[in-house]
Protein backbone atom coordinates (compact mmCIF):
# COMPACT_ATOMS: atom_id res chain seq x y z
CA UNK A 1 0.00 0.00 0.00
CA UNK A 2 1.39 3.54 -0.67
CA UNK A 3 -0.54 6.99 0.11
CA UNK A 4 -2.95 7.47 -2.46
CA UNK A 5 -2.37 11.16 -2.08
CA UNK A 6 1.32 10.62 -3.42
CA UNK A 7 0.36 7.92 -5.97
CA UNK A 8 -2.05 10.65 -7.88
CA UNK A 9 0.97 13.07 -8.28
CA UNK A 10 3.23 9.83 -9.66
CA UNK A 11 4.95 9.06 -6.32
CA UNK A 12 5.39 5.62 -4.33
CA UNK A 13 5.49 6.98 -0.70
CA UNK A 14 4.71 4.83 2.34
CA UNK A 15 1.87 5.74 4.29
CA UNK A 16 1.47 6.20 7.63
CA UNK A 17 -2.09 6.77 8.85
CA UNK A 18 -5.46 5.71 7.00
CA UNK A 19 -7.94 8.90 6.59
CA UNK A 20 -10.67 8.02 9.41
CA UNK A 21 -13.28 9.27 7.15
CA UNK A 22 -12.70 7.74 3.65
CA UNK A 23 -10.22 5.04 4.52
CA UNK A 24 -7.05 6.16 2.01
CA UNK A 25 -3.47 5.44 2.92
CA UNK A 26 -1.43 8.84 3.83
CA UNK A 27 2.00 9.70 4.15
CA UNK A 28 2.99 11.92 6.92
CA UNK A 29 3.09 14.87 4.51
CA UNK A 30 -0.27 14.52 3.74
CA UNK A 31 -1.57 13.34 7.31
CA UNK A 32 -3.76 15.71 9.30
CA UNK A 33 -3.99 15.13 12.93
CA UNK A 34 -5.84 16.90 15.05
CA UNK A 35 -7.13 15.99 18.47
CA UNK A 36 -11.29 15.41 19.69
CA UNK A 37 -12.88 14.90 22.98
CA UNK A 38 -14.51 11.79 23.16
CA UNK A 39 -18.17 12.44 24.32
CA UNK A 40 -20.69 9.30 25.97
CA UNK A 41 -23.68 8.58 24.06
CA UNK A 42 -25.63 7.58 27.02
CA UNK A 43 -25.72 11.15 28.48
CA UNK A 44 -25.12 13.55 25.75
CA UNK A 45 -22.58 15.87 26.35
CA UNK A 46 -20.73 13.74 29.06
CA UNK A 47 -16.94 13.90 28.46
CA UNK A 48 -15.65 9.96 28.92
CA UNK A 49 -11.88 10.65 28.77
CA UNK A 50 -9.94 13.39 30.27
CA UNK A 51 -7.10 13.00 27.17
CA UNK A 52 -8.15 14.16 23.97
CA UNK A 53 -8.38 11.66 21.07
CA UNK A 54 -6.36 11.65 18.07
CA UNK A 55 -8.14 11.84 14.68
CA UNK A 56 -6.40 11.41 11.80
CA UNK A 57 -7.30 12.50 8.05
CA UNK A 58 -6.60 13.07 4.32
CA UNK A 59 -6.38 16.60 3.05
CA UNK A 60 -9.37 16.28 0.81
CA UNK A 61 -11.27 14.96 3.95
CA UNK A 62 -10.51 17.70 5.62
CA UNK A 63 -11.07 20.48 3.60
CA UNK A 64 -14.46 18.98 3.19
CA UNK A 65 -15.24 18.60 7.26
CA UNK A 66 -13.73 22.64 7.35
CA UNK A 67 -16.47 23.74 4.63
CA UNK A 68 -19.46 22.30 6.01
């Protein structure tokens, strides 16, 4: 597997993340992290973890989350 991101521009790079929202291999160049607070679904609103979580995407993937 190489990141998919790389691969459309001609290049074999090896990824290191998978986009959480469309499931394509990325390279740390093109891996965006950023981190969420988990949230329980039995009490909306609750916070279940005092340590952020880590959510990883694509670029495209994230541009798209940032325009809605």
């Amino acid at each position: 597997m190489n990141c998919y991101e790389c691969a459309q521009a001609g290049r074999t790079t090896e990824p290191v993340a998978i986009c959480r929202v469309c499931g394509a291999a990325v390279c740390p160049e093109h891996v965006r992290s950023e981190s969420v607070v988990l949230r329980g679904t039995a009490q909306p609103g609750e916070v279940i973890h005092d340590i952020p979580a880590r959510r990883l995407t694509c670029p495209v993937c994230r541009a798209a989350e940032q325009d809605t």
